[in-house]
N, C-alpha and C. Protein backbone atom coordinates (compact mmCIF):
# COMPACT_ATOMS: atom_id res chain seq x y z
N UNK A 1 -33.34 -47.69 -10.24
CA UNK A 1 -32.46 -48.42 -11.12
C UNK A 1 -31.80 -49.58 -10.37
N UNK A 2 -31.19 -49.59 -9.38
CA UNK A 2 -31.24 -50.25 -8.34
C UNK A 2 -32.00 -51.60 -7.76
N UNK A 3 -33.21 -51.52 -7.91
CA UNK A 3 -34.16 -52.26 -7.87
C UNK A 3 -33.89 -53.25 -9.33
N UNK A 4 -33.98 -52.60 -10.40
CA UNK A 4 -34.08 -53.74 -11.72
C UNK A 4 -32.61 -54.53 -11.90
N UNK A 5 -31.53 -53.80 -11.58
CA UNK A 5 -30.31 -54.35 -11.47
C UNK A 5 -30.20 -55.74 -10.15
N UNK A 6 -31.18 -55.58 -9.09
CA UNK A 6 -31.04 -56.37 -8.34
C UNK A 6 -32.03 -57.97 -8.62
N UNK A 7 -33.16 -57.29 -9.23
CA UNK A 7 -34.28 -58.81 -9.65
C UNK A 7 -33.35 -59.13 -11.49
N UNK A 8 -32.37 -58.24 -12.27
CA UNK A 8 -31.82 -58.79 -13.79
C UNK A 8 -30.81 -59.68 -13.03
N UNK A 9 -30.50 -59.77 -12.03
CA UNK A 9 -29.26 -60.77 -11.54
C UNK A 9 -29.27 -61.66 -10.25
N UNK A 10 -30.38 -62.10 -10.41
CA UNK A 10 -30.82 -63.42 -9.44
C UNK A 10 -30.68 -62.77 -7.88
N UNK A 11 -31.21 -61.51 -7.80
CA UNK A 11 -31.09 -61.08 -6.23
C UNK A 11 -29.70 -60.91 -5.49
N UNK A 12 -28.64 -60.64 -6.56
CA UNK A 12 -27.09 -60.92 -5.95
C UNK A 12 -27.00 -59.06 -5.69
N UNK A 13 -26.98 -58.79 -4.43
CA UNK A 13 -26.84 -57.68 -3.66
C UNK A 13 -26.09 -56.98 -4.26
N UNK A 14 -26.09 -55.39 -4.60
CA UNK A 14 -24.88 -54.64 -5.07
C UNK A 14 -24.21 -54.19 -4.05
N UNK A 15 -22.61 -54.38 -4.13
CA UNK A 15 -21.51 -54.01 -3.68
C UNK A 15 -21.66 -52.51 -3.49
N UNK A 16 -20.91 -52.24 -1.97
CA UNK A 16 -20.77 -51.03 -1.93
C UNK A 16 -19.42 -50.28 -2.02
N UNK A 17 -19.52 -49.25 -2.52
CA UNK A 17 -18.22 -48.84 -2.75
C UNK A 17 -17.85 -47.56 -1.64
N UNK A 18 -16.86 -47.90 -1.22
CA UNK A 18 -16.42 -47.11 -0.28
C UNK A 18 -15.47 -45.89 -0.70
N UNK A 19 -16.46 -44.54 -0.92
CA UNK A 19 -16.24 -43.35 -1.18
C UNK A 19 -15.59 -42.95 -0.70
N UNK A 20 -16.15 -43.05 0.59
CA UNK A 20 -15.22 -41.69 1.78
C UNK A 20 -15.22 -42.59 3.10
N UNK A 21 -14.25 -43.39 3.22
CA UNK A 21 -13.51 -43.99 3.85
C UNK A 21 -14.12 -43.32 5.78
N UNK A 22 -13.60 -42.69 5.97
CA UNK A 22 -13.85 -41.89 7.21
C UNK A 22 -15.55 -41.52 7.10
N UNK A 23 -16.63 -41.37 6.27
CA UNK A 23 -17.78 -41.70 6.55
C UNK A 23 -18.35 -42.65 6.48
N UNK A 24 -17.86 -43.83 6.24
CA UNK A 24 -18.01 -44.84 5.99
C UNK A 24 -17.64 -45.75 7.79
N UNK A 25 -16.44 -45.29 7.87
CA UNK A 25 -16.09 -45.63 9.47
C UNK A 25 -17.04 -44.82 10.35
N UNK A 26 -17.69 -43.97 10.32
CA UNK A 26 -18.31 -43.23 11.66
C UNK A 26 -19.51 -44.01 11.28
N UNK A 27 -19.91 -44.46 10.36
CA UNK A 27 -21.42 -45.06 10.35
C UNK A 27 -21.23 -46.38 10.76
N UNK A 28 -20.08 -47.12 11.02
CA UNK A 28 -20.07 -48.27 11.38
C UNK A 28 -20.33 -48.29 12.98
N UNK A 29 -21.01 -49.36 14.11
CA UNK A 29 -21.49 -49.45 15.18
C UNK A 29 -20.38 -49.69 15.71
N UNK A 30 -19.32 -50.52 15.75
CA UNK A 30 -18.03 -50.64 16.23
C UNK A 30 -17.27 -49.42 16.10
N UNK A 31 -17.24 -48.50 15.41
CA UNK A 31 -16.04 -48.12 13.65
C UNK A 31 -14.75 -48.80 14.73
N UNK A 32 -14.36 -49.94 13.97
CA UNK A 32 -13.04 -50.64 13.73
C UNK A 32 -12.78 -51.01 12.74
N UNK A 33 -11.75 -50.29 12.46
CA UNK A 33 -11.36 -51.33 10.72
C UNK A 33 -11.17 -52.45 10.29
N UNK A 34 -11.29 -53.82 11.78
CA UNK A 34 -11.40 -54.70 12.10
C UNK A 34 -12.75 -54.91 11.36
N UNK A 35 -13.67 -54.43 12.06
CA UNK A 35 -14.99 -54.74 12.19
C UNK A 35 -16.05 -54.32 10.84
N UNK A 36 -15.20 -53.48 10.29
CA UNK A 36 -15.58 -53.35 8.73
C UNK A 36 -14.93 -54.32 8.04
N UNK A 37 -13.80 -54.71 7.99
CA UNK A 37 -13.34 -55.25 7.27
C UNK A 37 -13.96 -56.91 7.19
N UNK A 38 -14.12 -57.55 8.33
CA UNK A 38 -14.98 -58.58 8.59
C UNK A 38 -16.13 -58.27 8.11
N UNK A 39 -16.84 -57.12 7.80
CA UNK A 39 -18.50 -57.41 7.33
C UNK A 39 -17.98 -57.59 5.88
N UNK A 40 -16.97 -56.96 5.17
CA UNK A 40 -16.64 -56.56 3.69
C UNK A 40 -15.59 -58.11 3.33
N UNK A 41 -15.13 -59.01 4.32
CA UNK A 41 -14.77 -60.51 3.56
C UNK A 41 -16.03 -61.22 4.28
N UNK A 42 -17.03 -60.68 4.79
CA UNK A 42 -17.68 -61.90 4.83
C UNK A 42 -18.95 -61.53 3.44
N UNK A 43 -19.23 -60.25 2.99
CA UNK A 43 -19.43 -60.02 1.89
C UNK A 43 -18.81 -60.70 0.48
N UNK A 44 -17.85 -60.58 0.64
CA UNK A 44 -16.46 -61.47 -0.66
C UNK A 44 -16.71 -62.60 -0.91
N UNK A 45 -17.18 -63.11 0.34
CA UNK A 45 -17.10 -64.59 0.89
C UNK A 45 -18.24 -65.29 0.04
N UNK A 46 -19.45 -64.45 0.20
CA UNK A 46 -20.97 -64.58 -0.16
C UNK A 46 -20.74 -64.82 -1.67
N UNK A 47 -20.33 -63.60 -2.06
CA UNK A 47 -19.91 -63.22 -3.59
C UNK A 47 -19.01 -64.59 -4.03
N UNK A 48 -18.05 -64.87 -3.76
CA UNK A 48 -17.35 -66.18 -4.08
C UNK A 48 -18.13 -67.32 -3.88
N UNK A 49 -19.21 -67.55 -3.03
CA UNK A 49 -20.22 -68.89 -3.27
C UNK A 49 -20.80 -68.69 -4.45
N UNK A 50 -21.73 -67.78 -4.52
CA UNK A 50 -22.65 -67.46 -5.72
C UNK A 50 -21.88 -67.67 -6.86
N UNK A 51 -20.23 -67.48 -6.80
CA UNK A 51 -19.80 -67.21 -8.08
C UNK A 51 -19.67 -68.57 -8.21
N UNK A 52 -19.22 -69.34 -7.25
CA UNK A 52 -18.82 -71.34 -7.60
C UNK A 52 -20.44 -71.84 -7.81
N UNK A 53 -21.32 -71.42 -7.26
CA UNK A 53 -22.55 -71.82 -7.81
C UNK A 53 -23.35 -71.61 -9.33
N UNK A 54 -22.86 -70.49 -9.69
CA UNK A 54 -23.16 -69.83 -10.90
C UNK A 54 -22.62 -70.63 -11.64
N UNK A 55 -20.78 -71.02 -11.54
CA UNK A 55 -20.29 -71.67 -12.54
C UNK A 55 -20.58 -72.93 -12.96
N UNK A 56 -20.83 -73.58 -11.25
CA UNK A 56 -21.58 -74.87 -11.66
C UNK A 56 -22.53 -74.98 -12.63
N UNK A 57 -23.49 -73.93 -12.70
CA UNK A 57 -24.96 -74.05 -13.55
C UNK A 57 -24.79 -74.11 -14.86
N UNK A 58 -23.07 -73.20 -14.86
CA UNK A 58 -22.93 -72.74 -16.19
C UNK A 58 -22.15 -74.21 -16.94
N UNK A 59 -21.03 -74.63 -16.52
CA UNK A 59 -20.73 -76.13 -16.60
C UNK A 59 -21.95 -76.91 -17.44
N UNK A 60 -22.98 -76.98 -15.81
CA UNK A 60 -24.58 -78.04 -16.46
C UNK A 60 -24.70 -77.63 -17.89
N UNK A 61 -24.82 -76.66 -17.79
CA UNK A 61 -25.89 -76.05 -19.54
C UNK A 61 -24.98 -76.18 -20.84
N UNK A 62 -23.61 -76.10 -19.88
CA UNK A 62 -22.78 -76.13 -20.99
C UNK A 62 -22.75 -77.72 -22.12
N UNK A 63 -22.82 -78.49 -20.91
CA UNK A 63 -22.85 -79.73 -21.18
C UNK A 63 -23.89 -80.47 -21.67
N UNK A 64 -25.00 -79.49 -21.33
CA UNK A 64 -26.59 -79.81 -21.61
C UNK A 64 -26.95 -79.81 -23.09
N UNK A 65 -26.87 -78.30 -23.28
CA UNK A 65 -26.58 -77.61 -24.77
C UNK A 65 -26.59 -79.17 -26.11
N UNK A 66 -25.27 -79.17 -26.21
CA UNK A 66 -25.05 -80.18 -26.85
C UNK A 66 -25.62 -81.16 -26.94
N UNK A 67 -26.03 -82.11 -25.77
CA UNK A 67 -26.73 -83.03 -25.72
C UNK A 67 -28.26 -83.02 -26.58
N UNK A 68 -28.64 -81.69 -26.41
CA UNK A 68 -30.11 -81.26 -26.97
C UNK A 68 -29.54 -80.98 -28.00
N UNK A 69 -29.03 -80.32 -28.77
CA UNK A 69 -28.62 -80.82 -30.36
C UNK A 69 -28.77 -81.69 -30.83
N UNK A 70 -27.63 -82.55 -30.51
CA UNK A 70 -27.79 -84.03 -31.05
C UNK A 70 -29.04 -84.86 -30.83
N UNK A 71 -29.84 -84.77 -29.55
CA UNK A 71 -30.91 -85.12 -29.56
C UNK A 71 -32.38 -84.63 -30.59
N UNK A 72 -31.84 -83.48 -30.81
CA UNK A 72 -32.69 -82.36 -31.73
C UNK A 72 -32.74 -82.71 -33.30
N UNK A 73 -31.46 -83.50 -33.28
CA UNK A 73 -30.77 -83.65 -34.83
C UNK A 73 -31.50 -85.19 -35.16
N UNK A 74 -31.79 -85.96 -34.18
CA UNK A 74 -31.60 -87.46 -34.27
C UNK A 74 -33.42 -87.22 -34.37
N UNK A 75 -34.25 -86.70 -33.44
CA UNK A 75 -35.74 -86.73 -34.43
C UNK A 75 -35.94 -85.83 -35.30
N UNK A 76 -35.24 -84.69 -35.75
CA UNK A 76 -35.37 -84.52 -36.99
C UNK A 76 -35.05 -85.13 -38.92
N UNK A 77 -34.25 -85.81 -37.98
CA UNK A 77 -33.89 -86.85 -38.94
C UNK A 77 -35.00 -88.21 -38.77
N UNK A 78 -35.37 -88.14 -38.41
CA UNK A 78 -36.75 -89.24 -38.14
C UNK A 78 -38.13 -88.97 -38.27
N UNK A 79 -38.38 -87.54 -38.25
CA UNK A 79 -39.36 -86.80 -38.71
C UNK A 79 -39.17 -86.63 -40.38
N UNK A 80 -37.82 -86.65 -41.05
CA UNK A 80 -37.52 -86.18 -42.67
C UNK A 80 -38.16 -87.81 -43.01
N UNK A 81 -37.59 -88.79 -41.82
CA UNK A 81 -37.90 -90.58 -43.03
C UNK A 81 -39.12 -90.73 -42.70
N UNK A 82 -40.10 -90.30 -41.69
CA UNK A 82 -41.28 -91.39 -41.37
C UNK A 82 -41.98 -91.52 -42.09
N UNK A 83 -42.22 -90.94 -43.45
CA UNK A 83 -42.98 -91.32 -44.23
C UNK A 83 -42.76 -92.40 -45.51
N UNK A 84 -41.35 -92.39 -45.00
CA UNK A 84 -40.79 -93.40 -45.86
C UNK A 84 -40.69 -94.81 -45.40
N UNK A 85 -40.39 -95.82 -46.49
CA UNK A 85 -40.85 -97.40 -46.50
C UNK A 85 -39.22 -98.02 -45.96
N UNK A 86 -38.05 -97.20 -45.85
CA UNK A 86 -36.85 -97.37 -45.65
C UNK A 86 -36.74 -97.43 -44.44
N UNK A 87 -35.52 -98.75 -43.92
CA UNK A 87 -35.11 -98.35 -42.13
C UNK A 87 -34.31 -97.82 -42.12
N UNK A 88 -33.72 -97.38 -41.37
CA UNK A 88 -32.25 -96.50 -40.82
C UNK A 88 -31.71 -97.48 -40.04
N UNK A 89 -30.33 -96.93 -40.58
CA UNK A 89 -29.75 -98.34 -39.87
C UNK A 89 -28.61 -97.24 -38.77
N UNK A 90 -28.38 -97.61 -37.99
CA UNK A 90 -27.32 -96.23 -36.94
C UNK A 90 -26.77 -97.10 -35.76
N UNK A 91 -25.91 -96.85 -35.22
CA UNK A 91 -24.79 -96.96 -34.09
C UNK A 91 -25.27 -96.20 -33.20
N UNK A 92 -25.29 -97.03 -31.75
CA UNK A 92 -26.08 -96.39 -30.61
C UNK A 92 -24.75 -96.31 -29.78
N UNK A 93 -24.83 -95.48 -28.50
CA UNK A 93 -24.01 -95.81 -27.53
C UNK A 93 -24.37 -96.71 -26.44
N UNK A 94 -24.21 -97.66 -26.05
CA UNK A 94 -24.11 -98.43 -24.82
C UNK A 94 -23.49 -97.94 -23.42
N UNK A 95 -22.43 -98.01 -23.69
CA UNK A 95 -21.85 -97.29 -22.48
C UNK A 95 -19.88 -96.84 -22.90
N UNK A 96 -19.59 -96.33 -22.68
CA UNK A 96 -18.24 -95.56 -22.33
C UNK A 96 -17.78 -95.64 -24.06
N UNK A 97 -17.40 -96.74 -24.51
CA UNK A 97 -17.21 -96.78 -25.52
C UNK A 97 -17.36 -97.61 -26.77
N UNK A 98 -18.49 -98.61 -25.99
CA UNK A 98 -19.37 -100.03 -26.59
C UNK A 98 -20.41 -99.40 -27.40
N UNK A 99 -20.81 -99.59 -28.53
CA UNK A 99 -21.59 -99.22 -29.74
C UNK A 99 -22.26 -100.41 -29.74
N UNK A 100 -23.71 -100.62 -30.00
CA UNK A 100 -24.70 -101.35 -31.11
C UNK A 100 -25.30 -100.84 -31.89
N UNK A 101 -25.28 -101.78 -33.09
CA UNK A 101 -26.25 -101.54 -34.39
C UNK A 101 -27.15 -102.11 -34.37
N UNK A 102 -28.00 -100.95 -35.03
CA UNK A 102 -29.63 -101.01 -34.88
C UNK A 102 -30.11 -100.68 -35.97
N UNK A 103 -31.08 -101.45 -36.25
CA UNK A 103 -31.98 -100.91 -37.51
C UNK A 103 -33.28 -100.23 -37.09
N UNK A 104 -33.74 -99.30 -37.45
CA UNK A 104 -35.02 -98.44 -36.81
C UNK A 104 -35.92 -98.23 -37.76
N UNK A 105 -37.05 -98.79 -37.79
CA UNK A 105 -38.23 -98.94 -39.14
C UNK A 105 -38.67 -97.11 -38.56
N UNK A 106 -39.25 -96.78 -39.64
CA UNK A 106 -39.92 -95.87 -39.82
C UNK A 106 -40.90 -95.45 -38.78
N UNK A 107 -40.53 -94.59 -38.06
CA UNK A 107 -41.83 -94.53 -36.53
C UNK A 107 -42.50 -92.73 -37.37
N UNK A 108 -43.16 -92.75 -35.66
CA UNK A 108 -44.34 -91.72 -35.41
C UNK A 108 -43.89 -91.26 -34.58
N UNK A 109 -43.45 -91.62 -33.39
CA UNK A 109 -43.32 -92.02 -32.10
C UNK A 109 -42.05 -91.87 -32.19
N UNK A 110 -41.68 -91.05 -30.97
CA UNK A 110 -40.30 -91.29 -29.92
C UNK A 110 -40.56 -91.63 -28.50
N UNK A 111 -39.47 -91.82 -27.82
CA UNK A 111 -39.29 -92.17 -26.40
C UNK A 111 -38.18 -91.22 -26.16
N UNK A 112 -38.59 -90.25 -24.93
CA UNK A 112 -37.49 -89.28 -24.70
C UNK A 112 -37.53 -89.23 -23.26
N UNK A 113 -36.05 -89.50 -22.78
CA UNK A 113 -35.69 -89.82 -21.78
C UNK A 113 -36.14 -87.99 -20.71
N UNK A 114 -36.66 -88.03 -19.78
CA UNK A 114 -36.58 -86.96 -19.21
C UNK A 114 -35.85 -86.40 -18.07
N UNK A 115 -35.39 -87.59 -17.19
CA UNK A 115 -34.66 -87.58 -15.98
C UNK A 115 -35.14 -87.96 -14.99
N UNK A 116 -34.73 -88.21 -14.10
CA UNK A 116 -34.93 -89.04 -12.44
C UNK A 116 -36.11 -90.05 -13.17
N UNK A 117 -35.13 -91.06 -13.83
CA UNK A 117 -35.63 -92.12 -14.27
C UNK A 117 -37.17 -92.18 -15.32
N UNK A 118 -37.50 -90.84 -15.77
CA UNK A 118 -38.89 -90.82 -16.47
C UNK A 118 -38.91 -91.21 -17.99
N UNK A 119 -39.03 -91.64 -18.84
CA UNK A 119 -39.32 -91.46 -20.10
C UNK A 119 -40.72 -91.32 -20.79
N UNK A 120 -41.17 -90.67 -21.44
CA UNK A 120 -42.28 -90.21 -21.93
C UNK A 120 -42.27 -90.60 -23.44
N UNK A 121 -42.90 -91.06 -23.82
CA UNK A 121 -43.95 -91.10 -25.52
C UNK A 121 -43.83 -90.04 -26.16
N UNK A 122 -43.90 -89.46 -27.21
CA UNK A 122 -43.98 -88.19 -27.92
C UNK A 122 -43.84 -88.84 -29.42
N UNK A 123 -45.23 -88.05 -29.94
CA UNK A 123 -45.11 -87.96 -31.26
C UNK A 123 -43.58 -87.33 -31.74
N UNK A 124 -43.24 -87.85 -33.08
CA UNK A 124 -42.09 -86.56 -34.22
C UNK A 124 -42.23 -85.42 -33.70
N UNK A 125 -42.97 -85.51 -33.87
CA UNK A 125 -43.39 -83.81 -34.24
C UNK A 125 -43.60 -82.77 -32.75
N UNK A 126 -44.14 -83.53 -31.61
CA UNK A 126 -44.08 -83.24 -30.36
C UNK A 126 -42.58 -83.08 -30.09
N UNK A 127 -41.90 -83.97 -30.29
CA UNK A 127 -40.46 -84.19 -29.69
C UNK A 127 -39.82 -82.93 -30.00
N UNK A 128 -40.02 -82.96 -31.58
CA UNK A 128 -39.19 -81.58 -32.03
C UNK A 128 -39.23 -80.51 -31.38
N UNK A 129 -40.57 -80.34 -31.36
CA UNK A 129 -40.96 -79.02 -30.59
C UNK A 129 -40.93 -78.71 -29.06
N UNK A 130 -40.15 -79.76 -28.57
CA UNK A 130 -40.11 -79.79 -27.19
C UNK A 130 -38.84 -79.72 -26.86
N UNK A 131 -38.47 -80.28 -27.97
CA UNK A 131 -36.49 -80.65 -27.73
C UNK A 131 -36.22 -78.81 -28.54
N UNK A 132 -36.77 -78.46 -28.84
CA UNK A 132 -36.36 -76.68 -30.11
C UNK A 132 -36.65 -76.19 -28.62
N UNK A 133 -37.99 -76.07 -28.07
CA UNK A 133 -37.80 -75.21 -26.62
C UNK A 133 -36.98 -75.27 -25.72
N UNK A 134 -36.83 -76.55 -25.53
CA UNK A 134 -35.75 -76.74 -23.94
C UNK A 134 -34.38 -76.32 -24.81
N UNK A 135 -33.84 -76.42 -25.91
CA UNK A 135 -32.81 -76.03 -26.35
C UNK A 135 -32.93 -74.43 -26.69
N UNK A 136 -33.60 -73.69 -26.47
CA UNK A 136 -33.92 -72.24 -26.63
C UNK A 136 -33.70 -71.55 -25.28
N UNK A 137 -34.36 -72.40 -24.00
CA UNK A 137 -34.35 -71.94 -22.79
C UNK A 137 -33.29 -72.11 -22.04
N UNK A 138 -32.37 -73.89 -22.64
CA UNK A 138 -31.02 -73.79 -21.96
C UNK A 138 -30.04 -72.66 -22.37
N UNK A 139 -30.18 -71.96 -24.09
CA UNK A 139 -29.16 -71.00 -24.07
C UNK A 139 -29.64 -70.05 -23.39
N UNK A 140 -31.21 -69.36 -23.79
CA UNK A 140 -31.06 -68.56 -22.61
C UNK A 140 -30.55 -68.61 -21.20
N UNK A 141 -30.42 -69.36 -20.52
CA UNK A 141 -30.33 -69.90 -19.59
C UNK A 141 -28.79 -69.47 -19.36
N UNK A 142 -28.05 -69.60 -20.16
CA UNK A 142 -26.66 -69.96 -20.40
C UNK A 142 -26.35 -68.61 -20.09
N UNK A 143 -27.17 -67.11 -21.27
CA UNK A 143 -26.81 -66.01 -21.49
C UNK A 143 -26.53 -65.32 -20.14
N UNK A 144 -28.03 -65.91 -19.25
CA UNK A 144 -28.16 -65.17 -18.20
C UNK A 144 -27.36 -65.54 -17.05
N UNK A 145 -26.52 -66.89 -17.20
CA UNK A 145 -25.98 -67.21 -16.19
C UNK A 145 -24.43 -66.44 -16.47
N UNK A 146 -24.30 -66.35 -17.65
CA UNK A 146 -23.07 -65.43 -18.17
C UNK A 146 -23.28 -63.68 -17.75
N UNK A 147 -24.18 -63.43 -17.81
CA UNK A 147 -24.51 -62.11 -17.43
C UNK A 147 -24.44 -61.65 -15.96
N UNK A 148 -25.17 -63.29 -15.34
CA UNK A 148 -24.97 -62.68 -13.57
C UNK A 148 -23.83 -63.19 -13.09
N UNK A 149 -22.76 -64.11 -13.90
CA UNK A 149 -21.52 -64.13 -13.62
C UNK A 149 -20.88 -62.78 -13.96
N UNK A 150 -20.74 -61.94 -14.76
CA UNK A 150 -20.49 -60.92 -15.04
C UNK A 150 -20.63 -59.38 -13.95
N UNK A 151 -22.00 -59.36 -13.74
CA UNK A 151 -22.41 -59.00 -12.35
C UNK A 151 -21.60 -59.34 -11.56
N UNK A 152 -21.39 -60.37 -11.20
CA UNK A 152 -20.69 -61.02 -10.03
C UNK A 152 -19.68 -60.80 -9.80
N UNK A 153 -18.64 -60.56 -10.82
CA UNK A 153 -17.41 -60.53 -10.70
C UNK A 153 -16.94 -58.68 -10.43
N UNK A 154 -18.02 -57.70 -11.31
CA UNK A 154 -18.02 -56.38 -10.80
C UNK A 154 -18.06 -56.70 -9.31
N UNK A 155 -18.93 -57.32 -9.13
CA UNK A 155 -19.19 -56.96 -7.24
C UNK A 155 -18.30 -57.92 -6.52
N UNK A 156 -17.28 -58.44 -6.81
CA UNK A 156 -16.24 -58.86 -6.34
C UNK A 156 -15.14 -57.67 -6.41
N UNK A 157 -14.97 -57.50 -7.52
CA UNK A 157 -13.99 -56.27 -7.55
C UNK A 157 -14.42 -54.94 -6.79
N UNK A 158 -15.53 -54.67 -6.66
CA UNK A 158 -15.68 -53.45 -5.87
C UNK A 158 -15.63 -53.31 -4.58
N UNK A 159 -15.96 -54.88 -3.98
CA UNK A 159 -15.94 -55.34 -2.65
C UNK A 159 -14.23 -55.43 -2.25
N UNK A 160 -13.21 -55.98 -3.54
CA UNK A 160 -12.13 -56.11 -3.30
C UNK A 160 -11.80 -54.17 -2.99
N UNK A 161 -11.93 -53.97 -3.76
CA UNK A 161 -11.19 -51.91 -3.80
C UNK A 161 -11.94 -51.80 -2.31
N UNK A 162 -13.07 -51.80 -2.00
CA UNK A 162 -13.23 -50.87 -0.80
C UNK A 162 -12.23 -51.57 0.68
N UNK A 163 -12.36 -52.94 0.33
CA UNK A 163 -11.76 -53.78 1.44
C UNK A 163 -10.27 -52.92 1.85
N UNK A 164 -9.72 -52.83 0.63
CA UNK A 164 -8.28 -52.38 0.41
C UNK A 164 -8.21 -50.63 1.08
N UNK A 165 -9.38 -49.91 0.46
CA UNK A 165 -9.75 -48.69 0.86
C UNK A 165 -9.54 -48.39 2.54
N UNK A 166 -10.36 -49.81 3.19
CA UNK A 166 -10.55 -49.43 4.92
C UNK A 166 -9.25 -49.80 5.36
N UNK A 167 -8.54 -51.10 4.61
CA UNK A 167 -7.34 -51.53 5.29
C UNK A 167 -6.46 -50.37 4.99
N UNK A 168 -6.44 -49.46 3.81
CA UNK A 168 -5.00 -48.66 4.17
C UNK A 168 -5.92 -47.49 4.99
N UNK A 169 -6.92 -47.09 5.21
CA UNK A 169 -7.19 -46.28 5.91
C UNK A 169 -6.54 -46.30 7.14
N UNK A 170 -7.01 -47.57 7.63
CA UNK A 170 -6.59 -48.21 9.33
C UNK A 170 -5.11 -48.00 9.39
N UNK A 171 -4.43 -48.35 8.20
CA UNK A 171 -2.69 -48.42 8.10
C UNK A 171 -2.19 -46.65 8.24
N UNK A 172 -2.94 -45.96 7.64
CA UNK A 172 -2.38 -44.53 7.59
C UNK A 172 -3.57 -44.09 9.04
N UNK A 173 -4.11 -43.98 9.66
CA UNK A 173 -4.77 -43.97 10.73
C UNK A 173 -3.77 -44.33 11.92
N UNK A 174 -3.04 -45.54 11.97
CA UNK A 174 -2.31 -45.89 12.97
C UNK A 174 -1.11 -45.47 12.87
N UNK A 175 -0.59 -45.12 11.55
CA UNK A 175 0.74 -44.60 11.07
C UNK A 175 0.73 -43.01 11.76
N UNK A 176 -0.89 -42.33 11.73
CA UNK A 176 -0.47 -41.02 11.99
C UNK A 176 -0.26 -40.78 13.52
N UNK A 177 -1.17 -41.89 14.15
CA UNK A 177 -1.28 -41.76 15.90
C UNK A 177 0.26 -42.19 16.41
N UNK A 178 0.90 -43.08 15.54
CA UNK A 178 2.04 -43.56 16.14
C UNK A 178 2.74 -41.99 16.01
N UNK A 179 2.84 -41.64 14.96
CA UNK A 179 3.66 -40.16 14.77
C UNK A 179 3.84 -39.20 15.84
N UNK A 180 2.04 -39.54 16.20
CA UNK A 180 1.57 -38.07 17.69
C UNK A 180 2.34 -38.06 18.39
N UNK A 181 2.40 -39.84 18.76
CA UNK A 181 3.08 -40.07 20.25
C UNK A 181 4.71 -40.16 20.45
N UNK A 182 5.36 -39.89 18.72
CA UNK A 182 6.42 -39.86 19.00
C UNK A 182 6.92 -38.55 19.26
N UNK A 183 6.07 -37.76 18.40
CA UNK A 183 6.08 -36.33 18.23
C UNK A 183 5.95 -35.86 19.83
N UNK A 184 5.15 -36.59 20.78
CA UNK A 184 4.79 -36.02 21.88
C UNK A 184 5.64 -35.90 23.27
N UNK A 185 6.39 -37.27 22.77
CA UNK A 185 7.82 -37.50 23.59
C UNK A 185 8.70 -36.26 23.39
């Protein structure tokens, strides 16, 4: 189970939870509560990249999403006229907040921008079906980045409890030796 939990969430390691404190210290090569505690924030540490990376992705798609709508909306609406003898007349964006009007005769044909400078040709009807997929795969996309954020944040919290686990161990550990030696006086 283990195994499918680790390839459903982009390879993000499961947290260990620290049961039994004192077997947990004898299996360590140091046992210092120092020296656990440094493997368990540099664990945290890991977990907190992945999580600012995750969010980033999630941000992108978020922002993506939409864009493929409206792009989705604008040749379907050009796929409903092309058979018609009518232009469309529509407001483009230019830049920040500069608009031109355009009149657009009846096409076949789109031009869809793809990125790092590409644009490609596409029939109506291609476009649609290309712009319906990539808008299918960004939500998926979205679900799963919500899901291994989700993940993520369990294994932050469990990494947080055990951290806390070794540090009061070490605290009641040194609390009891101090006792010995007062006791011993």
């Amino acid at each position: 189970m283990a195994t499918e939990t680790k390839k459903a969430h982009l390879g993000i390691p499961e947290a260990e939870f620290v049961e039994d404190v004192d077997k947990f210290m004898a299996e360590e090569p140091d046992s210092s509560a120092q020296g656990a505690l440094k493997k368990l924030e540099e664990r945290y540490q890991k977990y907190k990249m992945m999580e600012m990376s995750l969010n980033h992705k999630k941000e992108k798609l978020k922002n993506q999403i939409p864009e493929i709508k409206t792009t989705l909306d604008i040749v379907k609406h050009l796929n409903d006229i092309k058979d018609k003898d009518e232009s469309m007349e529509t407001h483009f964006l230019l830049s920040g907040s500069l608009r031109a009007k355009a009149t657009i005769p009846p096409t076949k044909d789109v031009c869809l921008w793809l990125g790092a400078n590409v644009m490609l040709n596409y029939s109506v009807e291609d476009a649609y079906d290309l712009l319906n997929n990539n808008l299918k795969t960004a939500v998926k996309n979205l679900d799963s980045v919500n899901d291994d954020l989700d993940y993520l944040r369990d294994q932050c919290t469990t990494t947080e409890v055990s951290m806390a686990r070794v540090y009061n161990w070490d605290v009641m550990k040194r609390k009891s030796l101090n006792q010995g030696t007062v006791t011993a006086k």
